[in-house]
C-alpha atoms as a PDB file:
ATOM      1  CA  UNK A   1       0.000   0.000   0.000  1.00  0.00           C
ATOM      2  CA  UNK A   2       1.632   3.587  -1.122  1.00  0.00           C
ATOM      3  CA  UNK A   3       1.986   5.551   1.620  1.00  0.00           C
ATOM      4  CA  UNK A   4       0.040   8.958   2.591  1.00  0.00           C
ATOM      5  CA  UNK A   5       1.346  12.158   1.502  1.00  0.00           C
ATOM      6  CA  UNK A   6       0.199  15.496   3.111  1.00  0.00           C
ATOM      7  CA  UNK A   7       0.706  18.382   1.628  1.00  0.00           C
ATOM      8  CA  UNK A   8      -0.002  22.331   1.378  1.00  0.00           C
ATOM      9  CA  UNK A   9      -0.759  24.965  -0.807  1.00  0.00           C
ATOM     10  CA  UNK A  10      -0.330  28.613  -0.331  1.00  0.00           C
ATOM     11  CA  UNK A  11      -2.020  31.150  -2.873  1.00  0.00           C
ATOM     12  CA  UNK A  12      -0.276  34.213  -1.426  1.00  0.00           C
ATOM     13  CA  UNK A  13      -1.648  37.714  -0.807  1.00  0.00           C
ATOM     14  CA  UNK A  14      -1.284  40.121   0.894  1.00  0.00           C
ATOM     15  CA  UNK A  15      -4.902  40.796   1.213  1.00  0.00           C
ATOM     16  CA  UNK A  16      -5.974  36.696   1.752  1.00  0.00           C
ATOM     17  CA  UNK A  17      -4.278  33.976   1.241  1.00  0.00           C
ATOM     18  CA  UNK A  18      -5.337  30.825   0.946  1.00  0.00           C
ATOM     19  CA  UNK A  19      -3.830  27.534   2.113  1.00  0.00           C
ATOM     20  CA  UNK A  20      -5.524  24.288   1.551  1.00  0.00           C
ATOM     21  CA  UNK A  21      -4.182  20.654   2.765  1.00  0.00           C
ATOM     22  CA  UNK A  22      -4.934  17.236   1.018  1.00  0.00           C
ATOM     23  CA  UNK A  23      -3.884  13.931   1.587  1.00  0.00           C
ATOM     24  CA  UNK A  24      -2.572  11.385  -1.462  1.00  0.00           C
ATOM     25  CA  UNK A  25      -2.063   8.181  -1.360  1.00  0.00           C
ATOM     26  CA  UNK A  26      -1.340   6.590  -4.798  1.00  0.00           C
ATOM     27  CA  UNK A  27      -3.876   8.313  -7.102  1.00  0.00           C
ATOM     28  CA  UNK A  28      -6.447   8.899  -4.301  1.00  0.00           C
ATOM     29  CA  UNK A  29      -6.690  12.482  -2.987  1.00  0.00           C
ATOM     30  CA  UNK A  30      -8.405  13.763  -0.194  1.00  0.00           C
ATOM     31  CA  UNK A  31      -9.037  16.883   1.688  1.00  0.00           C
ATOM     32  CA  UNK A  32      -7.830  17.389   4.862  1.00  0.00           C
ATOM     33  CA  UNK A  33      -8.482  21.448   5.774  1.00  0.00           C
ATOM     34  CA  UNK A  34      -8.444  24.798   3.928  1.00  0.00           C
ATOM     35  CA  UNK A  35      -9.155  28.406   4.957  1.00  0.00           C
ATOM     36  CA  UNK A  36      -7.681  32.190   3.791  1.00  0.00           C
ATOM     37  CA  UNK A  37      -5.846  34.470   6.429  1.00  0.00           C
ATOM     38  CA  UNK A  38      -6.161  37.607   6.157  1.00  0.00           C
ATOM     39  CA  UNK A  39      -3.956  40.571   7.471  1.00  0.00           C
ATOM     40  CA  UNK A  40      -4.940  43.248   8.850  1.00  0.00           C
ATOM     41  CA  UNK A  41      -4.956  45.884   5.848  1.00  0.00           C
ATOM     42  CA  UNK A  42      -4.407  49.162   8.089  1.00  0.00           C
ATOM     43  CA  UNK A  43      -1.293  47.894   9.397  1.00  0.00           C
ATOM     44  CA  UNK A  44       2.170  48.401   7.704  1.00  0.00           C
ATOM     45  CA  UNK A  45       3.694  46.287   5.453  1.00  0.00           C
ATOM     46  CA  UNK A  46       6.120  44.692   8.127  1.00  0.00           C
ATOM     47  CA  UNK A  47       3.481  43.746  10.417  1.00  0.00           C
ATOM     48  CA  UNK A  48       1.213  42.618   7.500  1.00  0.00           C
ATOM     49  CA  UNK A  49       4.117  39.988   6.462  1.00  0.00           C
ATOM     50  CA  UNK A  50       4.657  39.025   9.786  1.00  0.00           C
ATOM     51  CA  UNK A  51       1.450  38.277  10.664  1.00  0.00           C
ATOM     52  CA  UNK A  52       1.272  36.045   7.399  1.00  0.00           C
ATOM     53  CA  UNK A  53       4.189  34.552   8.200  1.00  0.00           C
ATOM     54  CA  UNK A  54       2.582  33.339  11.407  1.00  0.00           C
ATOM     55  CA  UNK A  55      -0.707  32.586  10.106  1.00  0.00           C
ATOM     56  CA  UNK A  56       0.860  30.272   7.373  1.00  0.00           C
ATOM     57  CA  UNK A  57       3.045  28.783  10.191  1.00  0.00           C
ATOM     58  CA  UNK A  58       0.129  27.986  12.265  1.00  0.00           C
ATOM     59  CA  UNK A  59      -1.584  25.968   9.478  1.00  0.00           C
ATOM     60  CA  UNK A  60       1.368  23.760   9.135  1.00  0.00           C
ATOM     61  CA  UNK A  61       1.586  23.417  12.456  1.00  0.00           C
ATOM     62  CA  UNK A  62      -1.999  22.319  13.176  1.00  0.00           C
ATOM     63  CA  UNK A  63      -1.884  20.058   9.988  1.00  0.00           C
ATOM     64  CA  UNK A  64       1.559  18.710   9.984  1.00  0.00           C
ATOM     65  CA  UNK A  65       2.185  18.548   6.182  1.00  0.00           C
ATOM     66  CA  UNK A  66       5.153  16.756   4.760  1.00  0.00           C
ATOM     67  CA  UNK A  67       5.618  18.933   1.416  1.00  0.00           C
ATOM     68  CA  UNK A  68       3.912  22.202   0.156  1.00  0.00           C
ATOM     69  CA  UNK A  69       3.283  24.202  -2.535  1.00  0.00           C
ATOM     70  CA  UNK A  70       3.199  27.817  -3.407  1.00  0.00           C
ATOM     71  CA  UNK A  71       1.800  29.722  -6.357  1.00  0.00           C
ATOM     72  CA  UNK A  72       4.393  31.463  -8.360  1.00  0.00           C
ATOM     73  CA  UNK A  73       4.437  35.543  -8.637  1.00  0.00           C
ATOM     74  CA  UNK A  74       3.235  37.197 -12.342  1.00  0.00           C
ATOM     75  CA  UNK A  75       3.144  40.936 -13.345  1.00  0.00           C
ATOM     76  CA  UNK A  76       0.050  41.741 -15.046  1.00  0.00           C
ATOM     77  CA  UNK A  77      -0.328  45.476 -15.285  1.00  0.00           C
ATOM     78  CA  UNK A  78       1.336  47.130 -11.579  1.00  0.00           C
ATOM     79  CA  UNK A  79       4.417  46.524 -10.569  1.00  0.00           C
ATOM     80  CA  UNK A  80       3.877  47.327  -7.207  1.00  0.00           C
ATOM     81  CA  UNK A  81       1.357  44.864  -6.452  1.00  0.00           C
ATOM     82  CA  UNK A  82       3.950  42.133  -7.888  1.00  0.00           C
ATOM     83  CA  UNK A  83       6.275  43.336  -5.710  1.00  0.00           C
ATOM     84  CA  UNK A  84       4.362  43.184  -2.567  1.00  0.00           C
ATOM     85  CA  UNK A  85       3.018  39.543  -4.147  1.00  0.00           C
ATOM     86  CA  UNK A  86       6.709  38.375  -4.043  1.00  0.00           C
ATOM     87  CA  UNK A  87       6.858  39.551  -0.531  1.00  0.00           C
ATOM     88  CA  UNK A  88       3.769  37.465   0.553  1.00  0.00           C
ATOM     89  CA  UNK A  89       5.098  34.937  -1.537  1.00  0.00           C
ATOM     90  CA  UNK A  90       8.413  35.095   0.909  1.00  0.00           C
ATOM     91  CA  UNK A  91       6.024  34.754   4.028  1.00  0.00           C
ATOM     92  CA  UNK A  92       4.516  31.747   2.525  1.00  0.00           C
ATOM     93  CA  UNK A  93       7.807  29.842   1.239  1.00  0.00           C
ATOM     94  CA  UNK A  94       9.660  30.921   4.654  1.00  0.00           C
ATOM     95  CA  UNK A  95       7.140  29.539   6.955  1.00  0.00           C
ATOM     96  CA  UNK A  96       6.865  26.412   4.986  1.00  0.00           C
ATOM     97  CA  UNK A  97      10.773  25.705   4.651  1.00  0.00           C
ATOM     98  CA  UNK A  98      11.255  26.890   8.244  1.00  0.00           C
ATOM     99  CA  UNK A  99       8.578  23.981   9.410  1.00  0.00           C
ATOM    100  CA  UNK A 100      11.066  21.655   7.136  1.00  0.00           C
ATOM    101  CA  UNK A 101       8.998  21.282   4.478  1.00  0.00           C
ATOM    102  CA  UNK A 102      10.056  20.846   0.798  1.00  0.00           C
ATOM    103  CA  UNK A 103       8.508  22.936  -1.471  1.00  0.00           C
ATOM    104  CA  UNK A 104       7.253  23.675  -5.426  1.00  0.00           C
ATOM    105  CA  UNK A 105       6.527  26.816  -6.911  1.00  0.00           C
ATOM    106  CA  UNK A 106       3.929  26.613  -9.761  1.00  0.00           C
ATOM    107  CA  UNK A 107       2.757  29.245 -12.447  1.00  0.00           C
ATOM    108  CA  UNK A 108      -1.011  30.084 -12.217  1.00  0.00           C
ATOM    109  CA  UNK A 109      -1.907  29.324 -15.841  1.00  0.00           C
ATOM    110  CA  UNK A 110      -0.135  25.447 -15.212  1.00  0.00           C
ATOM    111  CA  UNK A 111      -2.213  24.854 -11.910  1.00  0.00           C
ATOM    112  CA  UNK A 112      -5.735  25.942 -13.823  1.00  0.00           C
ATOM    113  CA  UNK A 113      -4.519  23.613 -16.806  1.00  0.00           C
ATOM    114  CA  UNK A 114      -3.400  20.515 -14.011  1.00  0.00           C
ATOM    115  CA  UNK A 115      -6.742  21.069 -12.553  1.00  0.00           C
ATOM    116  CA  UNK A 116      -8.966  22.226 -15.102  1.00  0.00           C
ATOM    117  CA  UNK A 117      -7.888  21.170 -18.642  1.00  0.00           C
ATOM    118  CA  UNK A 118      -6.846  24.683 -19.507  1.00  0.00           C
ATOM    119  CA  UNK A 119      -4.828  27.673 -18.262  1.00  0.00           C
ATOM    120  CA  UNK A 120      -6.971  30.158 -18.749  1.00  0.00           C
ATOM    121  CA  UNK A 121      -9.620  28.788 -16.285  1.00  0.00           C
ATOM    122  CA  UNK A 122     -11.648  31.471 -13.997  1.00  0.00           C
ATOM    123  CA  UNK A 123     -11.823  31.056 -10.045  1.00  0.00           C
ATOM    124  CA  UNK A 124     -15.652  29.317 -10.234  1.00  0.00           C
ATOM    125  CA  UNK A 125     -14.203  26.665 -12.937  1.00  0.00           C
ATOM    126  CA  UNK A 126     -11.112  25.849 -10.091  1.00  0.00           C
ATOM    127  CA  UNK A 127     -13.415  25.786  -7.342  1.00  0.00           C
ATOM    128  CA  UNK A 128     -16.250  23.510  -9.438  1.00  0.00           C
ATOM    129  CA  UNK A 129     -13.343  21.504 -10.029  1.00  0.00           C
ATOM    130  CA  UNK A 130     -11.923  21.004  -6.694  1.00  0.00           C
ATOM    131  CA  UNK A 131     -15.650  20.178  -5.518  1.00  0.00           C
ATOM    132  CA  UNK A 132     -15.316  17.267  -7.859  1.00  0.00           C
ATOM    133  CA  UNK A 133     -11.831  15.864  -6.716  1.00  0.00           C
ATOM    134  CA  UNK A 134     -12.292  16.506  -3.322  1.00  0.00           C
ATOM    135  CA  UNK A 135     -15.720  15.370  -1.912  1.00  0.00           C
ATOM    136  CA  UNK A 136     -16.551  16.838   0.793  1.00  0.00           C
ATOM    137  CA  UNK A 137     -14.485  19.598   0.711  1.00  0.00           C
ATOM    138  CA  UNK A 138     -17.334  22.549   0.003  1.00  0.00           C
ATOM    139  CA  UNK A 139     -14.801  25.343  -1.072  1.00  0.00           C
ATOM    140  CA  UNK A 140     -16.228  28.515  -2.682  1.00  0.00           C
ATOM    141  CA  UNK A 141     -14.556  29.992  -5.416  1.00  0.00           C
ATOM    142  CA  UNK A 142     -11.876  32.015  -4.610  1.00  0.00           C
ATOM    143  CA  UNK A 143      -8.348  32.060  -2.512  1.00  0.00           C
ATOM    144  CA  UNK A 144      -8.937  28.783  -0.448  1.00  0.00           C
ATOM    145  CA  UNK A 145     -10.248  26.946  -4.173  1.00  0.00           C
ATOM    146  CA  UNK A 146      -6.802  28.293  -5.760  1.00  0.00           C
ATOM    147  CA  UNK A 147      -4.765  26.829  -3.042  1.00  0.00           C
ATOM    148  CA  UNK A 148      -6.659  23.277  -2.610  1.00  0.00           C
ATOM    149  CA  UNK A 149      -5.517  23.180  -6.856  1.00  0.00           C
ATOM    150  CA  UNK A 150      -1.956  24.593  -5.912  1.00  0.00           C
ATOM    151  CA  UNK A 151      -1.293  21.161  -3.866  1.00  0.00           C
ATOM    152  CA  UNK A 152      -3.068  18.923  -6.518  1.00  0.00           C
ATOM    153  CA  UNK A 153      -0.669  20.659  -8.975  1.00  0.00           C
ATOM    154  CA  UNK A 154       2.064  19.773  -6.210  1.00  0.00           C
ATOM    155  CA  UNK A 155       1.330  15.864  -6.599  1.00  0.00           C
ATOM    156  CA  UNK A 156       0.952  15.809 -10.025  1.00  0.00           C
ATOM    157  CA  UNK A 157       4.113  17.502 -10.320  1.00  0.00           C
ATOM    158  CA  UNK A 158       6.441  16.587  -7.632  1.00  0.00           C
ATOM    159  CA  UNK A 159       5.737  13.027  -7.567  1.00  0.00           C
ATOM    160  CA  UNK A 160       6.668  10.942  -4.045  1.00  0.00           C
ATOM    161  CA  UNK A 161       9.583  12.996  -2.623  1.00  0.00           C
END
């Protein structure tokens, strides 16, 4: 019998991120937990991160994943917002490799096509989708949906580490 993998996903913001954590064993998948943290948007940047960085910390901690993965940044139209993505992206990637974990970075457009046949894919077609794989699982569209299909994308991708 293959053994159980548990694993992560972080769509990072800034604003809310979501994590989600499944279990696979072989070619079975199931979900475990997902939710979005959000910071507090008055506060500065610094304390923004930080409290991301804790939030994020706490989910591993509470669901003791063995790998993770974390969407990858993109520039659409402000660089600004990329930049502060890549910084969120940082909180996410730090907390995970801090708890020990191993972890994959994945383009948006190649977790909608993992999970949904094709990269251009809206938020209701990932969270449909994630409905489907993961029974039970009730996820709205939106951050927590994203990050359930960012660790589906991780064990498609990264195979039994």
């Amino acid at each position: 019998m293959a053994s159980t993998r548990r694993i992560i996903g972080f769509d990072p913001s800034l604003v809310a991120c979501g994590w989600g954590v499944i279990d696979v064993q072989g070619s079975k998948m199931r979900h475990v937990a997902h939710g979005v943290i959000r910071p507090p948007r008055k506060e500065p940047l610094a304390s923004r991160l930080s409290f991301l960085f804790d939030a994020c910390s706490e989910a591993i901690a509470a669901h003791s994943p063995s790998e993770a993965g974390v969407e990858e940044a993109f520039m659409k139209d402000n660089a600004m917002s990329a930049l502060k993505l890549g910084q969120a992206r940082a909180a996410c990637i730090l907390a995970a490799t801090q708890s020990g974990l191993v972890v994959g970075e994945y383009a948006a457009r190649l977790v909608k096509k993992s999970v949904v046949g094709t990269g251009a894919a809206d938020k209701a077609q990932v969270a449909h989708m994630m409905n489907l794989l993961l029974p039970g699982a009730n996820v709205a569209a939106g951050d927590a949906a994203d990050a359930l299909a960012i660790a589906i994308t991780h064990a498609n991708h990264c195979g039994g580490l």
